[in-house]
PDB file of N, CA and C in Angstrom:
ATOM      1  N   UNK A   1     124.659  85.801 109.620  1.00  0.00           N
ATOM      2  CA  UNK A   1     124.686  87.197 109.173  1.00  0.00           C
ATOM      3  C   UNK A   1     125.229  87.309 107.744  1.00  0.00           C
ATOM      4  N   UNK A   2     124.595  88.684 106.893  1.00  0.00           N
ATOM      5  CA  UNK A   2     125.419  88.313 105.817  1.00  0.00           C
ATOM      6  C   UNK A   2     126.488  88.904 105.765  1.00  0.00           C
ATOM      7  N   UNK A   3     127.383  88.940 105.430  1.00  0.00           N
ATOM      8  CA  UNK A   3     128.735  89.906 104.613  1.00  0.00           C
ATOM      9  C   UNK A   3     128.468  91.383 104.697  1.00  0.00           C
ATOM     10  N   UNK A   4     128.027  91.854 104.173  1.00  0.00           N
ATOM     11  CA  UNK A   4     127.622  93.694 103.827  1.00  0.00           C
ATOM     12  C   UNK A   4     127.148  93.818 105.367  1.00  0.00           C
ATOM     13  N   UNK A   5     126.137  93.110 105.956  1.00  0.00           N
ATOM     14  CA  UNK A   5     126.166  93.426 107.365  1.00  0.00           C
ATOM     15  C   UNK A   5     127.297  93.528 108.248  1.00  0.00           C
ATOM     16  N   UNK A   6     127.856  92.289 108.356  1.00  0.00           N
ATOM     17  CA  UNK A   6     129.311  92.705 108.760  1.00  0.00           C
ATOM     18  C   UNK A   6     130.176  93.541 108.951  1.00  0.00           C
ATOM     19  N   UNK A   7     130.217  94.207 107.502  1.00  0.00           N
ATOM     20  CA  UNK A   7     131.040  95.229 107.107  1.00  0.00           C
ATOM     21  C   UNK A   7     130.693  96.381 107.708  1.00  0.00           C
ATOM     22  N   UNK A   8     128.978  96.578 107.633  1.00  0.00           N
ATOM     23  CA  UNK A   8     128.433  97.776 108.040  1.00  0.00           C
ATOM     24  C   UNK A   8     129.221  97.812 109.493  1.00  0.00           C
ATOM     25  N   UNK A   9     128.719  97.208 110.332  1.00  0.00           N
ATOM     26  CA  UNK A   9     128.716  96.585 111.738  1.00  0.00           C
ATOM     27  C   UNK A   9     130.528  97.107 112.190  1.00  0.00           C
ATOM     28  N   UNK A  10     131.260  96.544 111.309  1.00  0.00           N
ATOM     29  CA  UNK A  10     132.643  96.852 111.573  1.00  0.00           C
ATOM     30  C   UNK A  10     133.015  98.654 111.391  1.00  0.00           C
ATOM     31  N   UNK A  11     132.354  98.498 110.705  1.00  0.00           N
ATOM     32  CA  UNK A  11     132.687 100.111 110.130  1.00  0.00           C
ATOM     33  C   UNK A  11     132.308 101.389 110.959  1.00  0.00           C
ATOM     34  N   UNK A  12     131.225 100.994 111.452  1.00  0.00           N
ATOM     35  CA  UNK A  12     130.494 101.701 112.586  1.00  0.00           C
ATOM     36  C   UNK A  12     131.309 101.970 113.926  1.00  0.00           C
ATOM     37  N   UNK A  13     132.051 100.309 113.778  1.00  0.00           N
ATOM     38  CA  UNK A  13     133.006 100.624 115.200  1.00  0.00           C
ATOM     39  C   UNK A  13     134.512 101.013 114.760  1.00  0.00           C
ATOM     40  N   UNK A  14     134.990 100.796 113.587  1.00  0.00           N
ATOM     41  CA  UNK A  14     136.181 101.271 113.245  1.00  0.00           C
ATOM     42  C   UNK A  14     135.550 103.070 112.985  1.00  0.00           C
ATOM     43  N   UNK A  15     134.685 103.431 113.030  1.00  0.00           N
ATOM     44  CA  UNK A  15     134.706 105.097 113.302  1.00  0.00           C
ATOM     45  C   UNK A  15     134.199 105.643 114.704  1.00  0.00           C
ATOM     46  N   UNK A  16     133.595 104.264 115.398  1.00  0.00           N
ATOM     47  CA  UNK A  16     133.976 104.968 116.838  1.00  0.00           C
ATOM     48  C   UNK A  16     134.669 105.025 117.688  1.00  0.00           C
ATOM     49  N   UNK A  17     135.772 103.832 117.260  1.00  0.00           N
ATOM     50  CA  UNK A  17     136.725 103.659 117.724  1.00  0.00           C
ATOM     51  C   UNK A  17     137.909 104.782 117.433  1.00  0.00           C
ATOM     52  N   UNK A  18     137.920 105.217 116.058  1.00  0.00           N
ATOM     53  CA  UNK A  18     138.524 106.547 115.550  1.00  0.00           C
ATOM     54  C   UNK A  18     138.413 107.661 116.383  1.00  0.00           C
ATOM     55  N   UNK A  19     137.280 107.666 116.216  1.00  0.00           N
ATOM     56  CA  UNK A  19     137.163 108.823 117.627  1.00  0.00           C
ATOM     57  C   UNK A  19     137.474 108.987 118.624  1.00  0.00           C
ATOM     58  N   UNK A  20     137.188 107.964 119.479  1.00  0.00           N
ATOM     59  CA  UNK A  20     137.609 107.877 120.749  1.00  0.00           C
ATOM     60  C   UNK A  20     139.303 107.976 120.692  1.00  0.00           C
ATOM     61  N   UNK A  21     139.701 107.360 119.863  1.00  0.00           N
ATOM     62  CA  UNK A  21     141.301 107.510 120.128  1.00  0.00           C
ATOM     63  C   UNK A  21     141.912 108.539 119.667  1.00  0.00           C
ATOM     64  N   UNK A  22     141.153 109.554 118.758  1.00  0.00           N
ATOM     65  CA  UNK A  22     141.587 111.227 118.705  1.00  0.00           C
ATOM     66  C   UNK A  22     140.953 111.711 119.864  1.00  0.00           C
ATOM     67  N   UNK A  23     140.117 111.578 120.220  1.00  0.00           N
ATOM     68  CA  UNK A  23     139.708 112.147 121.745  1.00  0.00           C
ATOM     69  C   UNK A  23     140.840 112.627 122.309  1.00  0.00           C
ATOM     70  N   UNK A  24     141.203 110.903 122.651  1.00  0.00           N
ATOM     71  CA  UNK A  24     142.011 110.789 123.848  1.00  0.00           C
ATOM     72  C   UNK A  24     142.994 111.219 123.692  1.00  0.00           C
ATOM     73  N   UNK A  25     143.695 110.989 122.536  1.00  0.00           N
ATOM     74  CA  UNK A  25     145.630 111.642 122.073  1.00  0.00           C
ATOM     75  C   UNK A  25     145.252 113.033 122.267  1.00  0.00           C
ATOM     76  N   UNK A  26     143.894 114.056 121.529  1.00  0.00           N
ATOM     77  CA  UNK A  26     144.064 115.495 121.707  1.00  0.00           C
ATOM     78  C   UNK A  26     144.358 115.798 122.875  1.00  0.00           C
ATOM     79  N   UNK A  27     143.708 114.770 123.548  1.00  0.00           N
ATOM     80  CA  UNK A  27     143.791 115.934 124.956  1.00  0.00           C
ATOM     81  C   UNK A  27     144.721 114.813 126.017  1.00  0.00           C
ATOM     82  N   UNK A  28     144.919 113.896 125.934  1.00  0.00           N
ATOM     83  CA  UNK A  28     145.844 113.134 126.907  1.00  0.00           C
ATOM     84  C   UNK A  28     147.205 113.196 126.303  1.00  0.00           C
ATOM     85  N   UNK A  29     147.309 113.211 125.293  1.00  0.00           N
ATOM     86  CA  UNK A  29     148.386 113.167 124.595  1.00  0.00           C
ATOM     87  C   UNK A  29     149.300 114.874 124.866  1.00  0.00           C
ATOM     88  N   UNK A  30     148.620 115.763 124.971  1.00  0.00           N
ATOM     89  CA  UNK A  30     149.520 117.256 125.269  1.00  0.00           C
ATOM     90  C   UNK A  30     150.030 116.881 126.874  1.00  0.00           C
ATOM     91  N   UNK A  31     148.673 116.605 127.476  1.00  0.00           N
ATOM     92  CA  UNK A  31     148.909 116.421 128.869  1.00  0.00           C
ATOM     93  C   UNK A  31     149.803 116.222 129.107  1.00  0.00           C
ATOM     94  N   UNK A  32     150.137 114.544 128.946  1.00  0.00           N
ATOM     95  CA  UNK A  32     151.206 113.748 129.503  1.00  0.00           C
ATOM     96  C   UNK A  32     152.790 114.755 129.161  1.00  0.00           C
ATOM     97  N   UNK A  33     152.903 115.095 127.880  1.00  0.00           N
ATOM     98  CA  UNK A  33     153.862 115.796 127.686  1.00  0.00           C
ATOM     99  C   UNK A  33     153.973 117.113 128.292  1.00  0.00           C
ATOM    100  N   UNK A  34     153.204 117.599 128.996  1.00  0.00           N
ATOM    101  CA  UNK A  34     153.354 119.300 129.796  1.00  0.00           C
ATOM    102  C   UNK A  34     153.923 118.550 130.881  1.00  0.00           C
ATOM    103  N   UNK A  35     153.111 117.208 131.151  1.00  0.00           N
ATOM    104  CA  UNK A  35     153.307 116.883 132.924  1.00  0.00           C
ATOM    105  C   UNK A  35     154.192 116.485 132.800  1.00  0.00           C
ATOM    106  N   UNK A  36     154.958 115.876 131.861  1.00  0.00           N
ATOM    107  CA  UNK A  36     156.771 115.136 132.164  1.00  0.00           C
ATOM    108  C   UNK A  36     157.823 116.258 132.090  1.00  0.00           C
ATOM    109  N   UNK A  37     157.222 117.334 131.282  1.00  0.00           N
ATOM    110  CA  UNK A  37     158.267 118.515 130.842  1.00  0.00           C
ATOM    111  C   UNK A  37     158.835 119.374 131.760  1.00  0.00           C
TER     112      UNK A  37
END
């Protein structure tokens, strides 16, 4: 593979990975703190 592919390839998942983990903090992240409170 070359290089710039790579990068593409990474990048794609370092922003879906972004996502998914604001997903989850917006809305798991209040949760957990109402439910311990």
């Amino acid at each position: 593979m070359i290089q710039k592919e790579i990068l593409k390839k990474v990048r794609r998942i370092e922003i879906r990975t972004k996502k998914l983990v604001n997903d989850l903090f917006s809305g798991e992240y209040h949760s957990t703190f109402k439910g311990q409170g």
